[in-house]
PDB file of N, CA and C in Angstrom:
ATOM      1  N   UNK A   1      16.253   0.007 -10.389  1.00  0.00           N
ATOM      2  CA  UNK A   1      15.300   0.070  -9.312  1.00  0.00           C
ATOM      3  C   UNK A   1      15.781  -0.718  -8.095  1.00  0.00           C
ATOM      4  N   UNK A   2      16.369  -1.798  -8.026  1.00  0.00           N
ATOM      5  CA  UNK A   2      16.724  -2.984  -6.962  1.00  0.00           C
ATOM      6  C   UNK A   2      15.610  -3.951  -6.678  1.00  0.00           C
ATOM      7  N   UNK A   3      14.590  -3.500  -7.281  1.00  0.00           N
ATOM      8  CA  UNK A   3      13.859  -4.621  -6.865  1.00  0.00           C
ATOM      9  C   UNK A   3      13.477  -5.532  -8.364  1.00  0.00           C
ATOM     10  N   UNK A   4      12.644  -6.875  -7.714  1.00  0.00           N
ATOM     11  CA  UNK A   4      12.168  -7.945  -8.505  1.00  0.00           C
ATOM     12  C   UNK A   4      11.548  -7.596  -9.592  1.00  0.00           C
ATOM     13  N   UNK A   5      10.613  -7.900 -10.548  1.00  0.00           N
ATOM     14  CA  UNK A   5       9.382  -7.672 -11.009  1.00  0.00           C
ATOM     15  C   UNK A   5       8.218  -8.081 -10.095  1.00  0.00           C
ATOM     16  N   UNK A   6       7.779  -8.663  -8.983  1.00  0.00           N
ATOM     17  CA  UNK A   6       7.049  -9.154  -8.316  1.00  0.00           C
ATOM     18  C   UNK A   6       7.215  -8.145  -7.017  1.00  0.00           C
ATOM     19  N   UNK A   7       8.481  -7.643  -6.479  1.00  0.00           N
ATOM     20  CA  UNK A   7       8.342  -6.532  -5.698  1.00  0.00           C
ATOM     21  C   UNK A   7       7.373  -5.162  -6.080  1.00  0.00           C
ATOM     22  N   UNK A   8       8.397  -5.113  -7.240  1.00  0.00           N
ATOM     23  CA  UNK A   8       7.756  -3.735  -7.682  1.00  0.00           C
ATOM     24  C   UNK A   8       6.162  -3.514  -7.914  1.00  0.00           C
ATOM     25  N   UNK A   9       5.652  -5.113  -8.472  1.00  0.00           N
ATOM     26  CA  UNK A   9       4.346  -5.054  -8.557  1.00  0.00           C
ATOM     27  C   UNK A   9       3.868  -4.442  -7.411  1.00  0.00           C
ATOM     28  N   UNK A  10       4.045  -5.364  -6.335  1.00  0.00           N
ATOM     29  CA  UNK A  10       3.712  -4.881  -5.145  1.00  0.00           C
ATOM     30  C   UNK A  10       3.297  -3.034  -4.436  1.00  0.00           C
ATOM     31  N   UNK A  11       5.030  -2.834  -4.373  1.00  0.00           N
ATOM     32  CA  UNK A  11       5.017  -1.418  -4.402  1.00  0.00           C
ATOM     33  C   UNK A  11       4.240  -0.694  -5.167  1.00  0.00           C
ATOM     34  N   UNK A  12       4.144  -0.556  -6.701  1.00  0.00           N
ATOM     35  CA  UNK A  12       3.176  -0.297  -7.254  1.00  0.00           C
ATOM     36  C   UNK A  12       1.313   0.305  -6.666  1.00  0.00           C
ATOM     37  N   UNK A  13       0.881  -1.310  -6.481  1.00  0.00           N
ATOM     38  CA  UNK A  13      -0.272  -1.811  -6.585  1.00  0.00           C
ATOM     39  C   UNK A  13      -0.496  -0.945  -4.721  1.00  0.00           C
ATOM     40  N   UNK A  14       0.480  -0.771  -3.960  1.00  0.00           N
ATOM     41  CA  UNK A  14       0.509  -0.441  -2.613  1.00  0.00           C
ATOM     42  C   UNK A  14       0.523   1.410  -2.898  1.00  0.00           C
ATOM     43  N   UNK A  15       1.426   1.782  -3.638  1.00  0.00           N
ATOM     44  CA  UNK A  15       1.231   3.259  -3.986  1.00  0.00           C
ATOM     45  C   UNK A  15      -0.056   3.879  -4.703  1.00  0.00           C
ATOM     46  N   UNK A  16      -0.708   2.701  -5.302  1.00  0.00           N
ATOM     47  CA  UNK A  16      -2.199   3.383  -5.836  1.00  0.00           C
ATOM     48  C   UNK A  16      -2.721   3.525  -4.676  1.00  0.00           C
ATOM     49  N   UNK A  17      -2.625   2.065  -3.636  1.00  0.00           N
ATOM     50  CA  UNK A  17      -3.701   2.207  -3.153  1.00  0.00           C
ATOM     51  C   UNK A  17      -3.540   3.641  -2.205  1.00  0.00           C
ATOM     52  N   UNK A  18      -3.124   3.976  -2.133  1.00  0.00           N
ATOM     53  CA  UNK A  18      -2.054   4.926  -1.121  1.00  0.00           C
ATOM     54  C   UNK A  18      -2.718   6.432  -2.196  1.00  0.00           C
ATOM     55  N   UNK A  19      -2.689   6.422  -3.190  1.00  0.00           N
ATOM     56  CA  UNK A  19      -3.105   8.113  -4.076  1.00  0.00           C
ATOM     57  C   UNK A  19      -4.712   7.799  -3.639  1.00  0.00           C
ATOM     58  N   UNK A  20      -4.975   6.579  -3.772  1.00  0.00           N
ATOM     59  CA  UNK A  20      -6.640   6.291  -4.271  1.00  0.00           C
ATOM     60  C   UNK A  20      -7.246   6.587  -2.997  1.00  0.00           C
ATOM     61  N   UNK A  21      -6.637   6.481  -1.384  1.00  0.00           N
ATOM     62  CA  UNK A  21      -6.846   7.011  -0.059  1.00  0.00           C
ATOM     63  C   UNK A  21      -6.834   8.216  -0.135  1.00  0.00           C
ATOM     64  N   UNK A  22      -5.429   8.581  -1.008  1.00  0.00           N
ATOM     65  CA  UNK A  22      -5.771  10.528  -0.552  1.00  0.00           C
ATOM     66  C   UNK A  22      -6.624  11.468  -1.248  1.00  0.00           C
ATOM     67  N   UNK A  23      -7.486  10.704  -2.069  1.00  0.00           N
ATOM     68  CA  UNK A  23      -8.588  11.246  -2.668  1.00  0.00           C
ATOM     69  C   UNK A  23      -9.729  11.655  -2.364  1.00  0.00           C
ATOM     70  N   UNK A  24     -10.675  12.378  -2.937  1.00  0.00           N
ATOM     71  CA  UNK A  24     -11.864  12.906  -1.805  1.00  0.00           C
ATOM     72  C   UNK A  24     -12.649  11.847  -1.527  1.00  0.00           C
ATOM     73  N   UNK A  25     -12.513  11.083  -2.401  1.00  0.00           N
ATOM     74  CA  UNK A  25     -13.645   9.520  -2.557  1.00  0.00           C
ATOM     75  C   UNK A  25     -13.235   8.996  -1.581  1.00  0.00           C
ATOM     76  N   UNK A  26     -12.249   8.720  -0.531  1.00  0.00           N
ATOM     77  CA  UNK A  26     -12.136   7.878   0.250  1.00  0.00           C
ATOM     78  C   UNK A  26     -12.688   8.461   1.555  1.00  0.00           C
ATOM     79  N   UNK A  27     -13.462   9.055   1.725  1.00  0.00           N
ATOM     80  CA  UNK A  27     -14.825   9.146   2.896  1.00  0.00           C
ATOM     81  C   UNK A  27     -15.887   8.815   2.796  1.00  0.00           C
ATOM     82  N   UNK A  28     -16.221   7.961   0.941  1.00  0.00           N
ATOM     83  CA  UNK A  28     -17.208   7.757   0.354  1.00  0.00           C
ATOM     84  C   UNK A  28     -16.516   5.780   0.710  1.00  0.00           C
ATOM     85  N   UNK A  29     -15.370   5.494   0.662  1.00  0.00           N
ATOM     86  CA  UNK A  29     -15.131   3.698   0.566  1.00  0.00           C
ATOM     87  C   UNK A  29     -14.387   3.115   1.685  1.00  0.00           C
ATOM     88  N   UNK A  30     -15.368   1.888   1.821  1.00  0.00           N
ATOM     89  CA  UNK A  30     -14.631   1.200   3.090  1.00  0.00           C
ATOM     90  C   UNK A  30     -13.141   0.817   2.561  1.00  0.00           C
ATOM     91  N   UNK A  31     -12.320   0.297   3.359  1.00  0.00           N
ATOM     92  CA  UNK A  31     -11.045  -0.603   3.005  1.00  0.00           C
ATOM     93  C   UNK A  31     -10.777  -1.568   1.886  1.00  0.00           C
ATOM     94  N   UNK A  32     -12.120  -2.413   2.221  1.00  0.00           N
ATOM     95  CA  UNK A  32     -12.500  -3.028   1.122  1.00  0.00           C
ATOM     96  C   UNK A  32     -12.988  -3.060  -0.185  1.00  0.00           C
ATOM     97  N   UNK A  33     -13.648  -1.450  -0.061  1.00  0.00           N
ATOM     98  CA  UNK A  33     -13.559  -0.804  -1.418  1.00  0.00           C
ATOM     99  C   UNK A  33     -12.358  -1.116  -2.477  1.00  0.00           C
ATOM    100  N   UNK A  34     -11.009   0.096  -1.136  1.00  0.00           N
ATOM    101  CA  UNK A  34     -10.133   0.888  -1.695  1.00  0.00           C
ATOM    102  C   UNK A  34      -8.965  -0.592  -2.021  1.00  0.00           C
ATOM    103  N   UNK A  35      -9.034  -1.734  -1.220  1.00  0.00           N
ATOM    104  CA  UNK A  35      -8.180  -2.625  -1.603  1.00  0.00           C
ATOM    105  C   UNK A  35      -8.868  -2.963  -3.238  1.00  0.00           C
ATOM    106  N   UNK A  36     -10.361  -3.450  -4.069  1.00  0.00           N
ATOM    107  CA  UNK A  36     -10.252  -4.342  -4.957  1.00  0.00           C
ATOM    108  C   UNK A  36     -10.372  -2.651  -5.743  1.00  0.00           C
ATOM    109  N   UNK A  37     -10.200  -1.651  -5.724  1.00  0.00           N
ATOM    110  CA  UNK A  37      -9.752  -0.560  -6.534  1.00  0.00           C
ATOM    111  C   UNK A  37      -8.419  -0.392  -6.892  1.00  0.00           C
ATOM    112  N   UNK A  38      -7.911  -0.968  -5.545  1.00  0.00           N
ATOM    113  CA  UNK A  38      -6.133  -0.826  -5.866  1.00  0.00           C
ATOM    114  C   UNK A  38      -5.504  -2.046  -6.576  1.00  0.00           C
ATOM    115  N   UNK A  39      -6.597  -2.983  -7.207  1.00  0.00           N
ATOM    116  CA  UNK A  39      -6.188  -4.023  -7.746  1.00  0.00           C
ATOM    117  C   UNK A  39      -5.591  -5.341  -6.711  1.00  0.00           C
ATOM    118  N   UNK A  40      -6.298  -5.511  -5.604  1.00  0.00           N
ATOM    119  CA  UNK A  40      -5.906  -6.473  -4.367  1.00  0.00           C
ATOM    120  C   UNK A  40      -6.714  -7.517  -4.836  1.00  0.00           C
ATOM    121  N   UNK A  41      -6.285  -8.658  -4.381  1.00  0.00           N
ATOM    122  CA  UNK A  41      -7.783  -9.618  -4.463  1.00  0.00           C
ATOM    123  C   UNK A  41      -9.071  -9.116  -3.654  1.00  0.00           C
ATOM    124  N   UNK A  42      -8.584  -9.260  -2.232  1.00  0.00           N
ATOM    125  CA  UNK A  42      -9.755  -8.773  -1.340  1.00  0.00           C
ATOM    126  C   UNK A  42      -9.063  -8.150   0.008  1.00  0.00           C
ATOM    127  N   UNK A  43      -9.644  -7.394   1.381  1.00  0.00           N
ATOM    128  CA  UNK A  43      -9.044  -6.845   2.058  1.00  0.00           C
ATOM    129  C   UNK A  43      -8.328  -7.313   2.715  1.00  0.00           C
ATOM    130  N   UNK A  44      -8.273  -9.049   3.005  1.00  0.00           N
ATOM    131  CA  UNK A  44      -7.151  -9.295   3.840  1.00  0.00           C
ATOM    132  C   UNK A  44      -6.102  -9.772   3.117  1.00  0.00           C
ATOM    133  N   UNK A  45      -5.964  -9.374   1.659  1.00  0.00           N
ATOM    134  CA  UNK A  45      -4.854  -9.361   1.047  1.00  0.00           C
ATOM    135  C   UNK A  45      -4.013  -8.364   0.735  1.00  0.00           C
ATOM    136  N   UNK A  46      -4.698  -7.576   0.761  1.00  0.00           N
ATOM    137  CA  UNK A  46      -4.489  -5.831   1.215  1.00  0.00           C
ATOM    138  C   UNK A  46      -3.101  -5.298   2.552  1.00  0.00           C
ATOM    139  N   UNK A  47      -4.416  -5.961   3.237  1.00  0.00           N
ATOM    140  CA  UNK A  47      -3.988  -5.954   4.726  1.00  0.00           C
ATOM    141  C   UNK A  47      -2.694  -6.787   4.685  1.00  0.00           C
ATOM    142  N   UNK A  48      -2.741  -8.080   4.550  1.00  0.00           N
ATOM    143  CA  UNK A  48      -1.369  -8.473   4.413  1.00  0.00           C
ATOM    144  C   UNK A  48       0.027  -7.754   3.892  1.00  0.00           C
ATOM    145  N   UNK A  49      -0.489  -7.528   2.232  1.00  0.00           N
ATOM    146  CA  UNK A  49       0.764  -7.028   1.919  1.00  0.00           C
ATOM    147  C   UNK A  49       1.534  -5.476   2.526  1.00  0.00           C
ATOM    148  N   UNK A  50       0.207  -4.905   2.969  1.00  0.00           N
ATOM    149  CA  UNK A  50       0.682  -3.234   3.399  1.00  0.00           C
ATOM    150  C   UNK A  50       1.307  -3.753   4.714  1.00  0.00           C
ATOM    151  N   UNK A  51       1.349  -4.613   5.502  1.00  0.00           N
ATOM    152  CA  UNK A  51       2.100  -4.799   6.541  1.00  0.00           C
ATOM    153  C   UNK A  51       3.067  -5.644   6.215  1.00  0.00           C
ATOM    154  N   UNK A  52       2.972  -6.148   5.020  1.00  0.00           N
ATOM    155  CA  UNK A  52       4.580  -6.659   4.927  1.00  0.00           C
ATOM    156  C   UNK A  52       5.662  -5.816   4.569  1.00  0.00           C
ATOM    157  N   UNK A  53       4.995  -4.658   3.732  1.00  0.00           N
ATOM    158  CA  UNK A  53       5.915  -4.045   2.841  1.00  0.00           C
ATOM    159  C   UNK A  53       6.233  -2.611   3.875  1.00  0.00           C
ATOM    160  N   UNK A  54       5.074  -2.628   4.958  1.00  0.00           N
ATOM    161  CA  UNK A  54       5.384  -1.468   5.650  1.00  0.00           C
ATOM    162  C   UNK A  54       5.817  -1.642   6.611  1.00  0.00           C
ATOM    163  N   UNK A  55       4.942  -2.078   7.184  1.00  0.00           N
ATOM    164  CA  UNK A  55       5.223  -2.807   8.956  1.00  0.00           C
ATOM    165  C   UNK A  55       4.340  -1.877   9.611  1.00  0.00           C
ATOM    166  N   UNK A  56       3.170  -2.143   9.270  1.00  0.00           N
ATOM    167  CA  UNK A  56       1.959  -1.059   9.895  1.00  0.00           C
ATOM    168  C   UNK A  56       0.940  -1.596   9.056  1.00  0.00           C
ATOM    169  N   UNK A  57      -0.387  -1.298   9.726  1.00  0.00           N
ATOM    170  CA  UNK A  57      -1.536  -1.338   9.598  1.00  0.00           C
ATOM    171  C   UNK A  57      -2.248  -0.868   8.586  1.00  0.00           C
ATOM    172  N   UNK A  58      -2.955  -1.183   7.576  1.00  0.00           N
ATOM    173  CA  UNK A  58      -3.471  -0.391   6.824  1.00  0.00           C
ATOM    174  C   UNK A  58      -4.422   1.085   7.257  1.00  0.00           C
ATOM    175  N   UNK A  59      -5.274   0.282   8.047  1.00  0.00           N
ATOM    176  CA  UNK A  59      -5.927   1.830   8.940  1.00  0.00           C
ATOM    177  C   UNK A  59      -5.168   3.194   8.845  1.00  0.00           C
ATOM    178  N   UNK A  60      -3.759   2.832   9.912  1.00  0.00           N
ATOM    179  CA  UNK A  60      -2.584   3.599  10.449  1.00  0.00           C
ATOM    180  C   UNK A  60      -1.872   4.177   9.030  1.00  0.00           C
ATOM    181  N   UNK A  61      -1.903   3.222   7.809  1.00  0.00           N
ATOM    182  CA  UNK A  61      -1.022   4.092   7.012  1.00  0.00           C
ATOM    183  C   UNK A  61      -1.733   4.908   5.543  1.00  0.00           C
ATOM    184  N   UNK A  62      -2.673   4.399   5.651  1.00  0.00           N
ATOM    185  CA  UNK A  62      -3.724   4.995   5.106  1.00  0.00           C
ATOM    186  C   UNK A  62      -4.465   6.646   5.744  1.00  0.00           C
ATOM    187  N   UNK A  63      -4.187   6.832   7.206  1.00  0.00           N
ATOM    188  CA  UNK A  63      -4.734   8.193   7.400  1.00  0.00           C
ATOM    189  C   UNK A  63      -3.024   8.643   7.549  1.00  0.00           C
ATOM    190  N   UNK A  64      -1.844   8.590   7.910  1.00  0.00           N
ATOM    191  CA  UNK A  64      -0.671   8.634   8.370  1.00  0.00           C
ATOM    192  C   UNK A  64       0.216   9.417   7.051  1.00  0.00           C
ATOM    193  N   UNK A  65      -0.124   9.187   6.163  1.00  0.00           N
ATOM    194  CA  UNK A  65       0.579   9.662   4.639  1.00  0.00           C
ATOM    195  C   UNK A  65      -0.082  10.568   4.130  1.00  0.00           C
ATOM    196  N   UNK A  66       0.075  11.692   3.327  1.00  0.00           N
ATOM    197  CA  UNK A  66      -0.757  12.203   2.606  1.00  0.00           C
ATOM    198  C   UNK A  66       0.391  12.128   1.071  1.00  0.00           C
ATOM    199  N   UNK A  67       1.224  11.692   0.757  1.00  0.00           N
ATOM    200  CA  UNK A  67       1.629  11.356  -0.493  1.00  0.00           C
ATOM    201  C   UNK A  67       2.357  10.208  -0.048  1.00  0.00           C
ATOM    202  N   UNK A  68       3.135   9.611  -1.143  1.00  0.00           N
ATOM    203  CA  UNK A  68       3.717   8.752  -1.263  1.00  0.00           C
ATOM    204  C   UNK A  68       5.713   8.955  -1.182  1.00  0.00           C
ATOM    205  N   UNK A  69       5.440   9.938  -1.335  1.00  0.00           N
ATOM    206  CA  UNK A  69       6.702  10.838  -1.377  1.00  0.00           C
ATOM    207  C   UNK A  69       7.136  10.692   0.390  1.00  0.00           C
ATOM    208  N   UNK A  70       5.980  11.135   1.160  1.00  0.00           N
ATOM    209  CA  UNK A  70       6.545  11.021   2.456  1.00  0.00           C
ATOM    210  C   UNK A  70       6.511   9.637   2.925  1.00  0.00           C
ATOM    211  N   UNK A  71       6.569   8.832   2.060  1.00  0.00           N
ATOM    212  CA  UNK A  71       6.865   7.568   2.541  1.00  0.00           C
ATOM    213  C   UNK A  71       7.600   6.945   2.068  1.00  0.00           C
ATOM    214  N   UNK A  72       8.825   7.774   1.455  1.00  0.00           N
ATOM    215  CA  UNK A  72      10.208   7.133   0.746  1.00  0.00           C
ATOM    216  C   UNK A  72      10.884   6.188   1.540  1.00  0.00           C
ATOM    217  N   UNK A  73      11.088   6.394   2.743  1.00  0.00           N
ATOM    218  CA  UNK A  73      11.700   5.235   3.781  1.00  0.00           C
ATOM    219  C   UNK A  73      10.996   3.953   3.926  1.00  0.00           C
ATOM    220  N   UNK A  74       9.718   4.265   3.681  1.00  0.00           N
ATOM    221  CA  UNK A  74       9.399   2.504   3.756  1.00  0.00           C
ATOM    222  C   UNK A  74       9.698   1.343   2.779  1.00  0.00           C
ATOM    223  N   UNK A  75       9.988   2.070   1.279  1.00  0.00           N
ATOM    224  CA  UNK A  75      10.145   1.570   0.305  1.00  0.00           C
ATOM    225  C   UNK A  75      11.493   1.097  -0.033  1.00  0.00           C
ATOM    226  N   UNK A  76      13.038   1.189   1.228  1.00  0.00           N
ATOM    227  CA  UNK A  76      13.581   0.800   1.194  1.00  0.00           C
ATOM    228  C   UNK A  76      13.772  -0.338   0.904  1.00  0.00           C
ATOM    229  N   UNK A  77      15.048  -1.490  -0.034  1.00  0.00           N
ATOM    230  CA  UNK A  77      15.416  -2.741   0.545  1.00  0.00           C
ATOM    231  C   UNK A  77      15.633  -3.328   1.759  1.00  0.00           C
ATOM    232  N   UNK A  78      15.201  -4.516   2.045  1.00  0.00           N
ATOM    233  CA  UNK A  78      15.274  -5.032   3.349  1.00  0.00           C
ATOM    234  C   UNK A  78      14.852  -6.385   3.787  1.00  0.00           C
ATOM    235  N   UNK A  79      14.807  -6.607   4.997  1.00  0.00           N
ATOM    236  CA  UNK A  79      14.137  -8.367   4.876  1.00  0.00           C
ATOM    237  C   UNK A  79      12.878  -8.198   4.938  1.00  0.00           C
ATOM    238  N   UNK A  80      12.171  -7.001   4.937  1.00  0.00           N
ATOM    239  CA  UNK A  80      10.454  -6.959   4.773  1.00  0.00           C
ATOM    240  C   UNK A  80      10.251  -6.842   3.344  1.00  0.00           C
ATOM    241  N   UNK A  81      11.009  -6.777   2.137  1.00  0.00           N
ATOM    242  CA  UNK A  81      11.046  -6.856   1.075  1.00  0.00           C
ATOM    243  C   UNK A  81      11.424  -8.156  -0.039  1.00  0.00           C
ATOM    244  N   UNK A  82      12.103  -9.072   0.634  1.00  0.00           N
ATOM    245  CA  UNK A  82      12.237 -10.286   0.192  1.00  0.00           C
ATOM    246  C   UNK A  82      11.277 -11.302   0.237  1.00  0.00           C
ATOM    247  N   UNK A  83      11.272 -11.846  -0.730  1.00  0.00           N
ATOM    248  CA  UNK A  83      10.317 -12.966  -1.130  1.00  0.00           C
ATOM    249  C   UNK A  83       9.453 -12.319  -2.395  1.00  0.00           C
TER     250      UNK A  83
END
């Protein structure tokens, strides 16, 4: 894979939240829903990590994707991936 066990969590826990948006339910949940569904603590932990790992907004990448597939480039290695 190239990454950590603590990356991948990440990625992971960032790709649910990412299926769990493109679902019909998400016109039914705020952000804050869809972050402690995606297993986040709360939304500005959410918010944090989707802009670390993306470099964008949750708002923005949450309507911006409709799979995860078209977002193979973000999931690159890099210095937004370390730590």
């Amino acid at each position: 894979m190239g990454y950590g066990p603590k990356i991948f969590q990440r990625v992971i826990r960032l790709q649910r939240l990412i299926e769990l948006s493109a679902s019909e339910a998400r016109a039914e949940r705020g952000l804050a829903a869809l972050a402690h569904a995606a297993g986040y603590a709360d939304q500005a932990h959410m918010s944090r990590e989707v802009r670390e790992l993306t470099g964008t907004a949750p708002s923005l990448l949450l309507t911006g994707f409709g799979s995860t597939l078209a977002m193979s480039d973000l999931f690159k290695t890099g210095d937004a991936l370390k730590g």
